[in-house]
C-alpha atoms as a PDB file:
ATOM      1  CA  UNK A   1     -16.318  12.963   7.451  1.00  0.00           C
ATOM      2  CA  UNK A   2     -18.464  11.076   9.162  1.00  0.00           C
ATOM      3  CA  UNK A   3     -18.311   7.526   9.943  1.00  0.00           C
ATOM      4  CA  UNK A   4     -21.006   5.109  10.772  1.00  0.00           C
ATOM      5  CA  UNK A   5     -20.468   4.571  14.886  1.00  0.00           C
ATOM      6  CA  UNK A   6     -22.270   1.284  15.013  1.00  0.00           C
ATOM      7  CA  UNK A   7     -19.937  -0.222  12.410  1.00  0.00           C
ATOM      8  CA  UNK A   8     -16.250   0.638  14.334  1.00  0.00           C
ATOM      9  CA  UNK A   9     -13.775  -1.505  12.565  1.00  0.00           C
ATOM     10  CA  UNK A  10     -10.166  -1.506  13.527  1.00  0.00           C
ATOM     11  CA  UNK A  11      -7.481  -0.291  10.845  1.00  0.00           C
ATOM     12  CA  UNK A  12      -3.965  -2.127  10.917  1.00  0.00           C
ATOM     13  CA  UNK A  13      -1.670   0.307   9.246  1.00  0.00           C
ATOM     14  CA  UNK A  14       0.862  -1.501   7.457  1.00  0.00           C
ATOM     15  CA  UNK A  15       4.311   0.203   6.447  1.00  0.00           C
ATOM     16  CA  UNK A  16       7.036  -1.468   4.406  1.00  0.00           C
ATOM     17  CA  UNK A  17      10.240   0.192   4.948  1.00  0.00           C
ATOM     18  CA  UNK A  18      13.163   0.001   2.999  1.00  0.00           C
ATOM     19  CA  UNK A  19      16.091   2.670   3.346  1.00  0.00           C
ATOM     20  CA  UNK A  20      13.907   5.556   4.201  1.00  0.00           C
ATOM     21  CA  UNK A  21      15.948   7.262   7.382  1.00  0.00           C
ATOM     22  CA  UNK A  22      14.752  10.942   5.918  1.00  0.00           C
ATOM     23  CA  UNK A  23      10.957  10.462   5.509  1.00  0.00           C
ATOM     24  CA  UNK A  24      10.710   7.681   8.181  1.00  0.00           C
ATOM     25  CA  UNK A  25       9.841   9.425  11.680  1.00  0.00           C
ATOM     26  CA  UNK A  26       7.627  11.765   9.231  1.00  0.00           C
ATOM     27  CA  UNK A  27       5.004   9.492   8.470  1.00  0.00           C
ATOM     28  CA  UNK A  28       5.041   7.851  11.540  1.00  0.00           C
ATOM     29  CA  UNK A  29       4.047  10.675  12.659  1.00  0.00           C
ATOM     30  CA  UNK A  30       1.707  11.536  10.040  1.00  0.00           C
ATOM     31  CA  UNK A  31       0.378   7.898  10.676  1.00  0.00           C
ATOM     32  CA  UNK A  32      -0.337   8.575  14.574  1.00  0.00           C
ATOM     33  CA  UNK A  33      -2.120  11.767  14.194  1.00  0.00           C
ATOM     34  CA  UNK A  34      -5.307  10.210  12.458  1.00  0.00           C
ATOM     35  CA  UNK A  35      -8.134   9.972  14.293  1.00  0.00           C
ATOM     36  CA  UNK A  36      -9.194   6.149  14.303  1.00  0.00           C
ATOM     37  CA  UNK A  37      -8.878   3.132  15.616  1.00  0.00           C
ATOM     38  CA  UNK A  38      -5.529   1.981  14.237  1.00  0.00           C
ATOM     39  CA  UNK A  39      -2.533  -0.333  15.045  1.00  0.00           C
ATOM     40  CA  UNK A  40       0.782   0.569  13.050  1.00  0.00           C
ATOM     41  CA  UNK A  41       2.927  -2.204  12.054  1.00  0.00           C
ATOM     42  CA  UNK A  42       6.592  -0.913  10.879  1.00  0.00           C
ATOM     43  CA  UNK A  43       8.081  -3.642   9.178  1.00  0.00           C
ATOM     44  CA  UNK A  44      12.212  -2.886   8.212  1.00  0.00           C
ATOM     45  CA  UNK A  45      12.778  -5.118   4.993  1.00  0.00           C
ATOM     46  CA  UNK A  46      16.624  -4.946   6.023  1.00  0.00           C
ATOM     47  CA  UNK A  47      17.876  -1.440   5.606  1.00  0.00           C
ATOM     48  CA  UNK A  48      21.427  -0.650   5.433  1.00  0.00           C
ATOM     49  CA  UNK A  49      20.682   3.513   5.986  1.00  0.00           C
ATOM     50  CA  UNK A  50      19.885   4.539   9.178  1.00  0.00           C
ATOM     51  CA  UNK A  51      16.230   3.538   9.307  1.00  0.00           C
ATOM     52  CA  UNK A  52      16.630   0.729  11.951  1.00  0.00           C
ATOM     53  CA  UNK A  53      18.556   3.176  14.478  1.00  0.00           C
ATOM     54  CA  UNK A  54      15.358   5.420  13.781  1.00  0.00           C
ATOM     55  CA  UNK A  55      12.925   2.333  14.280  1.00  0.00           C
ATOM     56  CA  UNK A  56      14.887   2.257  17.821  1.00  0.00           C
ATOM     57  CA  UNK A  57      14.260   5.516  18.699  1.00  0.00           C
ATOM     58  CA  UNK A  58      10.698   4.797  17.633  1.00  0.00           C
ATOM     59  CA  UNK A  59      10.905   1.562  19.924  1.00  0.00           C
ATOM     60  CA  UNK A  60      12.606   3.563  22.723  1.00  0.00           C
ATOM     61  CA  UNK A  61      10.083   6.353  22.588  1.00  0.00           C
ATOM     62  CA  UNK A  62       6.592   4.795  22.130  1.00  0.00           C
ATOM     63  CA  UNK A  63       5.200   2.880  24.607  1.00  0.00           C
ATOM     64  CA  UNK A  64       2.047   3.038  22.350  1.00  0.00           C
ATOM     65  CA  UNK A  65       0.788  -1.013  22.057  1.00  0.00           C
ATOM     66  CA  UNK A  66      -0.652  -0.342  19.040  1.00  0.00           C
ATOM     67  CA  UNK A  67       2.876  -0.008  17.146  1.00  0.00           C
ATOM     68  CA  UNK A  68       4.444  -2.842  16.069  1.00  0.00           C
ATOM     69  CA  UNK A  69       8.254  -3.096  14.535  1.00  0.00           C
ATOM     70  CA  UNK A  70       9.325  -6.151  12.752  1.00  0.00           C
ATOM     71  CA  UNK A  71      12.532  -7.059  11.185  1.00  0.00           C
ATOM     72  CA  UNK A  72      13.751  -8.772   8.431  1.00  0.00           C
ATOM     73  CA  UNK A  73      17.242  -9.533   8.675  1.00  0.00           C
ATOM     74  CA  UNK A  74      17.964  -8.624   4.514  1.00  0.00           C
ATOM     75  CA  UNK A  75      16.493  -7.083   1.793  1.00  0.00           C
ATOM     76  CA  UNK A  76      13.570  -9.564   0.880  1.00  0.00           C
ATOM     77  CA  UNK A  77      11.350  -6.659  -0.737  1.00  0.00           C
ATOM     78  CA  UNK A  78       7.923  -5.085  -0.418  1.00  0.00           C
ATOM     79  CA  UNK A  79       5.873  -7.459  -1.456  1.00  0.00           C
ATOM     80  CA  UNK A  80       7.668  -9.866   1.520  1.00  0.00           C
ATOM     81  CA  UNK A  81       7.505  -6.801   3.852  1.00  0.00           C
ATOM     82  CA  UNK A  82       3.566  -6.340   3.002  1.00  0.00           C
ATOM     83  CA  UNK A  83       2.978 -10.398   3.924  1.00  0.00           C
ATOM     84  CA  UNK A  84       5.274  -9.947   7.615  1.00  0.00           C
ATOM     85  CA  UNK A  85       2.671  -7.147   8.136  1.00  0.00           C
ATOM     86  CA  UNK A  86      -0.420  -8.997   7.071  1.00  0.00           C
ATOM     87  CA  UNK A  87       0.504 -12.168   9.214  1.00  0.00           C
ATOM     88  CA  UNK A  88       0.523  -9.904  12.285  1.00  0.00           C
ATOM     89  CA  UNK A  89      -2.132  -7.551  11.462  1.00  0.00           C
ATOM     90  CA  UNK A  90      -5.575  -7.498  14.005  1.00  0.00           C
ATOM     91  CA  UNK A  91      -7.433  -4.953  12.752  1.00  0.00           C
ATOM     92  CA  UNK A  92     -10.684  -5.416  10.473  1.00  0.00           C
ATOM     93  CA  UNK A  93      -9.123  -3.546   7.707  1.00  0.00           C
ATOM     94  CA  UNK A  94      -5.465  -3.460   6.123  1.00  0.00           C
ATOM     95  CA  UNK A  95      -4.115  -0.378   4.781  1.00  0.00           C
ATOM     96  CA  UNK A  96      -0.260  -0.512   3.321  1.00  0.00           C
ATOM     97  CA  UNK A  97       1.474   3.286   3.486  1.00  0.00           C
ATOM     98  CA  UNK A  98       4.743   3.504   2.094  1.00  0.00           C
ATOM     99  CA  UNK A  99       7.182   4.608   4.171  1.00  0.00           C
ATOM    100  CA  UNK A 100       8.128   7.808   1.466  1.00  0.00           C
ATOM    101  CA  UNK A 101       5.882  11.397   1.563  1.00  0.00           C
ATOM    102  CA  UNK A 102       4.062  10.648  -1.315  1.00  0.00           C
ATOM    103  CA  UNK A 103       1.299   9.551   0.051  1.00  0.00           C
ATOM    104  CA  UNK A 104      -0.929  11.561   2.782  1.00  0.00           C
ATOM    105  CA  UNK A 105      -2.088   9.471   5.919  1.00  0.00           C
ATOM    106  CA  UNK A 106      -5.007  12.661   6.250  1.00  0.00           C
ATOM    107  CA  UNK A 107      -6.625  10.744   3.304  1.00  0.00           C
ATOM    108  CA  UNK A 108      -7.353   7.340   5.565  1.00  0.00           C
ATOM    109  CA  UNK A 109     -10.726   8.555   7.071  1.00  0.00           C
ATOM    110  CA  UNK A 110     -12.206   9.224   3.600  1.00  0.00           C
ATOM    111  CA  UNK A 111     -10.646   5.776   2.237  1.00  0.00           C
ATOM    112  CA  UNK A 112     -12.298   3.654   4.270  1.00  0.00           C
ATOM    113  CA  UNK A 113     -15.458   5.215   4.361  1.00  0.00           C
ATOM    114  CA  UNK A 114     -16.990   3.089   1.521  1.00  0.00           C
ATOM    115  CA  UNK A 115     -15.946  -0.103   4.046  1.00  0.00           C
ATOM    116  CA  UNK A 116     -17.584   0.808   6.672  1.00  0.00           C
ATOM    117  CA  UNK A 117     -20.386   2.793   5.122  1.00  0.00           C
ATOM    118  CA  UNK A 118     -21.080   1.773   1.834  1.00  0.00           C
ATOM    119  CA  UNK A 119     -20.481  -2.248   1.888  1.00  0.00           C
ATOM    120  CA  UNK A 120     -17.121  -1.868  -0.636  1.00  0.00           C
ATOM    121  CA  UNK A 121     -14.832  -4.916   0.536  1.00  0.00           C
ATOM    122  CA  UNK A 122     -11.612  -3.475  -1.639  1.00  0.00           C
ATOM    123  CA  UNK A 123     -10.796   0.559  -1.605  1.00  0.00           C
ATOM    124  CA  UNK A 124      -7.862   1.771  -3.837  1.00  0.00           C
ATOM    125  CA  UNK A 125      -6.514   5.308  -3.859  1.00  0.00           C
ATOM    126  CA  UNK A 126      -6.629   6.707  -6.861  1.00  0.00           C
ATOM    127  CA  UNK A 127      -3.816   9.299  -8.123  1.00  0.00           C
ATOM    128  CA  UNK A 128      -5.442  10.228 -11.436  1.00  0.00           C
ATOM    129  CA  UNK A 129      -6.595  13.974 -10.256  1.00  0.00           C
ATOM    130  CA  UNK A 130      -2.753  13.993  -8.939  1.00  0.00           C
ATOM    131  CA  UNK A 131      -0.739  12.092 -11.834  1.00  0.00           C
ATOM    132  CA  UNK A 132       0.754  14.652 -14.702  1.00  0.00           C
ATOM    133  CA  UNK A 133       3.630  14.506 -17.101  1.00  0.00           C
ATOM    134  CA  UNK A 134       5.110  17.415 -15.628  1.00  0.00           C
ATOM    135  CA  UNK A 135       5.289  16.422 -11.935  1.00  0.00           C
ATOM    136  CA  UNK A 136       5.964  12.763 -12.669  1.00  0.00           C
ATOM    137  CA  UNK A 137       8.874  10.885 -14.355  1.00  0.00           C
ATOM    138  CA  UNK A 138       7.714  10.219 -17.716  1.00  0.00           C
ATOM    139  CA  UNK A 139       8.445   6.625 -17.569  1.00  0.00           C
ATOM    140  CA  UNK A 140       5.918   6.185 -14.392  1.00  0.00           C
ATOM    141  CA  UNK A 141       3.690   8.327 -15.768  1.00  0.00           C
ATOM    142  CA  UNK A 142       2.945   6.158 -18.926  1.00  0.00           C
ATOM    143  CA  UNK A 143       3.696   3.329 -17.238  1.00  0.00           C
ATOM    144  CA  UNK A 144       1.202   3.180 -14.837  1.00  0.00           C
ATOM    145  CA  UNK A 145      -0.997   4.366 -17.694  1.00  0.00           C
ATOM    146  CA  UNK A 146      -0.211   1.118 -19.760  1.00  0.00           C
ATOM    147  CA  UNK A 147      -0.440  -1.041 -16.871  1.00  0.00           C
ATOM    148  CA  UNK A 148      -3.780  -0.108 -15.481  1.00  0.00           C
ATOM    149  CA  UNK A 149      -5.241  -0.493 -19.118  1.00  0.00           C
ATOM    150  CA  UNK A 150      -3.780  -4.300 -19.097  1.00  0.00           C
ATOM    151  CA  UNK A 151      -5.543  -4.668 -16.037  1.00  0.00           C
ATOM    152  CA  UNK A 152      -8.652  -3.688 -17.401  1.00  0.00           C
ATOM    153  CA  UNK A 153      -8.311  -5.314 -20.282  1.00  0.00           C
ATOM    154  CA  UNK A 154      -7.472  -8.383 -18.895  1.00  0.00           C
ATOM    155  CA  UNK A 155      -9.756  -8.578 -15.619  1.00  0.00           C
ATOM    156  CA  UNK A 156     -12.314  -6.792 -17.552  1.00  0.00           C
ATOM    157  CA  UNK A 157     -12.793  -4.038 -14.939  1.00  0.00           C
ATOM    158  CA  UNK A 158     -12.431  -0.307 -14.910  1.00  0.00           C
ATOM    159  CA  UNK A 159     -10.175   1.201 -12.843  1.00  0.00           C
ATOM    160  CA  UNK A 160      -8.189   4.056 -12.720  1.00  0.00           C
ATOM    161  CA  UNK A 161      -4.743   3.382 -10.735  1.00  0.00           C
ATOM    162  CA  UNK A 162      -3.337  -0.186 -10.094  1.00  0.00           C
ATOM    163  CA  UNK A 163      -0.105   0.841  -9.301  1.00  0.00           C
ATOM    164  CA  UNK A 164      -1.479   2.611  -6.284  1.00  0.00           C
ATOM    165  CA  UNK A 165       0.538   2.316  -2.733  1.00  0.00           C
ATOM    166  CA  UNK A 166      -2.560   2.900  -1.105  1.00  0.00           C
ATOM    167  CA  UNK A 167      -4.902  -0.480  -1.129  1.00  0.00           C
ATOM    168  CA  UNK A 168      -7.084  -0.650   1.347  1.00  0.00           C
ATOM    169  CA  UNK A 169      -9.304  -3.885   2.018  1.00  0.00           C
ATOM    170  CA  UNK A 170     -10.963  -5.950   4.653  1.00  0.00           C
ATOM    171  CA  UNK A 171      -8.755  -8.406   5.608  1.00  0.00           C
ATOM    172  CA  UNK A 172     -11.204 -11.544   5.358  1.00  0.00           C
ATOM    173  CA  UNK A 173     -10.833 -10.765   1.667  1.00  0.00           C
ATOM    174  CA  UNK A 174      -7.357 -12.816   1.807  1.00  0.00           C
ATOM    175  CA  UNK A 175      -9.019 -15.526   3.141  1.00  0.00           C
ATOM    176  CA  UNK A 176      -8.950 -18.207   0.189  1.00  0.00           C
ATOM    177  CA  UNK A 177      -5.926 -15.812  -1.638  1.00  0.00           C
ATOM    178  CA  UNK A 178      -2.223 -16.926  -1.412  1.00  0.00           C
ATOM    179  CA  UNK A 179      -0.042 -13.935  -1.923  1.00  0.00           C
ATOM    180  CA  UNK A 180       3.602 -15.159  -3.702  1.00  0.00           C
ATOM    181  CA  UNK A 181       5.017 -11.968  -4.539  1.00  0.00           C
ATOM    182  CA  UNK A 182       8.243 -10.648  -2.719  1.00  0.00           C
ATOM    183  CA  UNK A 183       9.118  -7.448  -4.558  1.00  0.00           C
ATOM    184  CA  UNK A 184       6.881  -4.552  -6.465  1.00  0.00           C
ATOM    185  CA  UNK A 185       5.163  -6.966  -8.523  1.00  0.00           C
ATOM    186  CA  UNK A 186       2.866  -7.280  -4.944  1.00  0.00           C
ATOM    187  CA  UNK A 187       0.363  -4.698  -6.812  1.00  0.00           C
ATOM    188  CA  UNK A 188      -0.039  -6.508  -9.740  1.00  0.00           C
ATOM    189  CA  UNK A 189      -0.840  -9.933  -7.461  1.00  0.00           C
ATOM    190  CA  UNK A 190      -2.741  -8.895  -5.348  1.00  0.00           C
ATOM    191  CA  UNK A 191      -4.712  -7.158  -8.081  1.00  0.00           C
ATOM    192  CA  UNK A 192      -5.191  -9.903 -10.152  1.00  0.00           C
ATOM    193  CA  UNK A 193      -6.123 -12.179  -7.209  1.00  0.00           C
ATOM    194  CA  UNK A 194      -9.034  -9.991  -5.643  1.00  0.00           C
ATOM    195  CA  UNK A 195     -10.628  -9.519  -9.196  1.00  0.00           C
ATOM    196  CA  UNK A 196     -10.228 -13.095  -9.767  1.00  0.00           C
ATOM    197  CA  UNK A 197     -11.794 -13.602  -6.881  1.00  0.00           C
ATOM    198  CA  UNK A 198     -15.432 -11.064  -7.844  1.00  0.00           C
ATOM    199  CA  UNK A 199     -14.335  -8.299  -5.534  1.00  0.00           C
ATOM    200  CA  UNK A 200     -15.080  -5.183  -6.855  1.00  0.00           C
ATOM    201  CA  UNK A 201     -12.213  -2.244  -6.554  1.00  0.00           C
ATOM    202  CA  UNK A 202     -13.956   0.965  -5.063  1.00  0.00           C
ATOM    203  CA  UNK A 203     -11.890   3.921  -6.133  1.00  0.00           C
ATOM    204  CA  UNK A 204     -11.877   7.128  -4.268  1.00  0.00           C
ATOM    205  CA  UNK A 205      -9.210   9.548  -5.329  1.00  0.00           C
ATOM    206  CA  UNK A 206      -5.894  11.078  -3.291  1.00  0.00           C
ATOM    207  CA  UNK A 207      -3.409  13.264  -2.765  1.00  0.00           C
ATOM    208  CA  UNK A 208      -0.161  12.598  -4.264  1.00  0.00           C
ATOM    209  CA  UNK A 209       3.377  13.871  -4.585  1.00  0.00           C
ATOM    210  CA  UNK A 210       5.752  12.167  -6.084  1.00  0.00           C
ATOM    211  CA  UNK A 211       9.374  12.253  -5.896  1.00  0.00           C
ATOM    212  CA  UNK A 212      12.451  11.407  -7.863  1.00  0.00           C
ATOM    213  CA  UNK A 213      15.104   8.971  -7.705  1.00  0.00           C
ATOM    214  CA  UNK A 214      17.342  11.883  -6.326  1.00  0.00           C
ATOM    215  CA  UNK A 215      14.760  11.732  -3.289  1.00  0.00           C
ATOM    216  CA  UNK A 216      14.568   7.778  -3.112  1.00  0.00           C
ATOM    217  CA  UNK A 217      12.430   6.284  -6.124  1.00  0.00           C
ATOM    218  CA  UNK A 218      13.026   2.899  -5.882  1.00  0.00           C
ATOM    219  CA  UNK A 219      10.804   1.474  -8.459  1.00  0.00           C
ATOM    220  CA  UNK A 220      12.362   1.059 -12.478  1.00  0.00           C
ATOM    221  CA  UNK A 221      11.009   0.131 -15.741  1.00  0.00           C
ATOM    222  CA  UNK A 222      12.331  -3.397 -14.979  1.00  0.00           C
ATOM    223  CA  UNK A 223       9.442  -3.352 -12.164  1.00  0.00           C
ATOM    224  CA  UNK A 224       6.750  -2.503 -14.701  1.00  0.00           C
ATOM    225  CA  UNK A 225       8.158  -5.423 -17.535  1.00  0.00           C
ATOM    226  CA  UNK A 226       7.780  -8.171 -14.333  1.00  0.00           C
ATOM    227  CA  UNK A 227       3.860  -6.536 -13.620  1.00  0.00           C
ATOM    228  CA  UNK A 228       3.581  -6.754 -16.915  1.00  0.00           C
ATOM    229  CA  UNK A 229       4.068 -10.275 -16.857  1.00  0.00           C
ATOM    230  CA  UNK A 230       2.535 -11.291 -13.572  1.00  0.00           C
ATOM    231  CA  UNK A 231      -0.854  -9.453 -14.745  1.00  0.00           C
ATOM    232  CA  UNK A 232      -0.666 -12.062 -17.531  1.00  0.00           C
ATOM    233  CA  UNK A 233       0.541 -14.646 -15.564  1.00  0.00           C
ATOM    234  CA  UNK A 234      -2.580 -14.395 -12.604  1.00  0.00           C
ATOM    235  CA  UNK A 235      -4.768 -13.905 -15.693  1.00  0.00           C
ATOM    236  CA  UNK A 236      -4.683 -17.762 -15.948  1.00  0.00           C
ATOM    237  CA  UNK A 237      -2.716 -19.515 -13.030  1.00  0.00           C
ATOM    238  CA  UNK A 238      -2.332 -18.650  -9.325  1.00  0.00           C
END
């Protein structure tokens, strides 16, 4: 894919990490094979696994600049992880990547294409070619379902995915937008907020593959009530 050379932007690369010592080095790794301008900023939201003796070995390893490891002495949550990462991002355009395999770094290039070439300010990854019954938990399944169609009905927008990991926007968008959230209901805020605001989510669709809570799922139908709410919530107030 090719990407307009007069428009380079920077990517900051930001990964939330929470217990994931099997999948960690992987996506770091995944992460630092793609082609662009990137800085990758690890933050460890207080793992008790062996993730932070892996973020050492990271540390001891890379001399790379352009990685950055933060720590947060406990559990705070993603949402808390994703603001650590977006007070010390530089780049021109944020990108969170959960730490898991579910997600497939080979799928930045074509996610911020419509950023730099197409004048989108907000880029979501959409798993609808990827979602199904049969390879998802049935409760994430329909409840990402029901929760996008709140969000549409709500923000009166059309999208396809709000639950997404993969958000993608350019970071002057924040300017103006206080993010609150410390936990999973992050995607809902930050949702609301940038529709409140008149940006327009681009959608371009992903690769996905989901796990199960055998493999690390750490999101519940509790998570979904609270989005529930906090759609309704940013509906009105900030």
């Amino acid at each position: 894919m090719q990407l307009a050379k007069k428009n380079q932007m920077k990517l900051s690369v930001i990964i939330p990490v929470y217990n994931e010592e099997r999948t960690l080095l992987e996506v770091v790794s995944k992460v630092k094979k793609v082609s662009l301008d990137k800085e990758i900023i690890i933050v460890n939201d207080g793992s008790t696994d062996r993730t932070a003796e892996i973020i050492e070995t990271i540390k001891k390893h890379e001399k790379n600049p352009h990685i950055k490891i933060l720590q947060h002495e406990k559990n705070l949550g993603k949402g808390a992880a994703v603001r650590t990462g977006l007070n010390n991002a530089t780049g021109d355009i944020v990108l969170i990547q959960d730490a898991d395999l579910e997600y497939e770094p080979a799928d930045y290039k074509k996610l911020i294409e419509p950023i730099i070439n197409k004048g989108a300010s907000v880029v979501y990854g959409t798993r609808i070619f990827s979602l199904s019954k049969k390879d998802m938990h049935t409760l994430h399944y329909f409840g990402n379902k029901i929760l996008t169609l709140i969000t549409n009905l709500l923000y009166g927008c059309k999208i396809s995915d709000m639950e997404t990991c993969y958000k993608i926007f350019k970071k002057d968008v924040l300017k103006g937008i206080t993010l609150r959230s410390s936990g999973f209901e992050f995607e809902p805020e930050i949702t609301a907020k940038l529709l409140k605001n008149g940006y327009k989510i681009y959608e371009v669709p992903i690769v996905f593959k989901p796990r199960t809570f055998d493999e690390g799922k750490k999101i519940t139908w509790r998570d979904g009530v609270k989005a529930v709410y906090y759609l309704i919530k940013y509906r009105f107030v900030d």
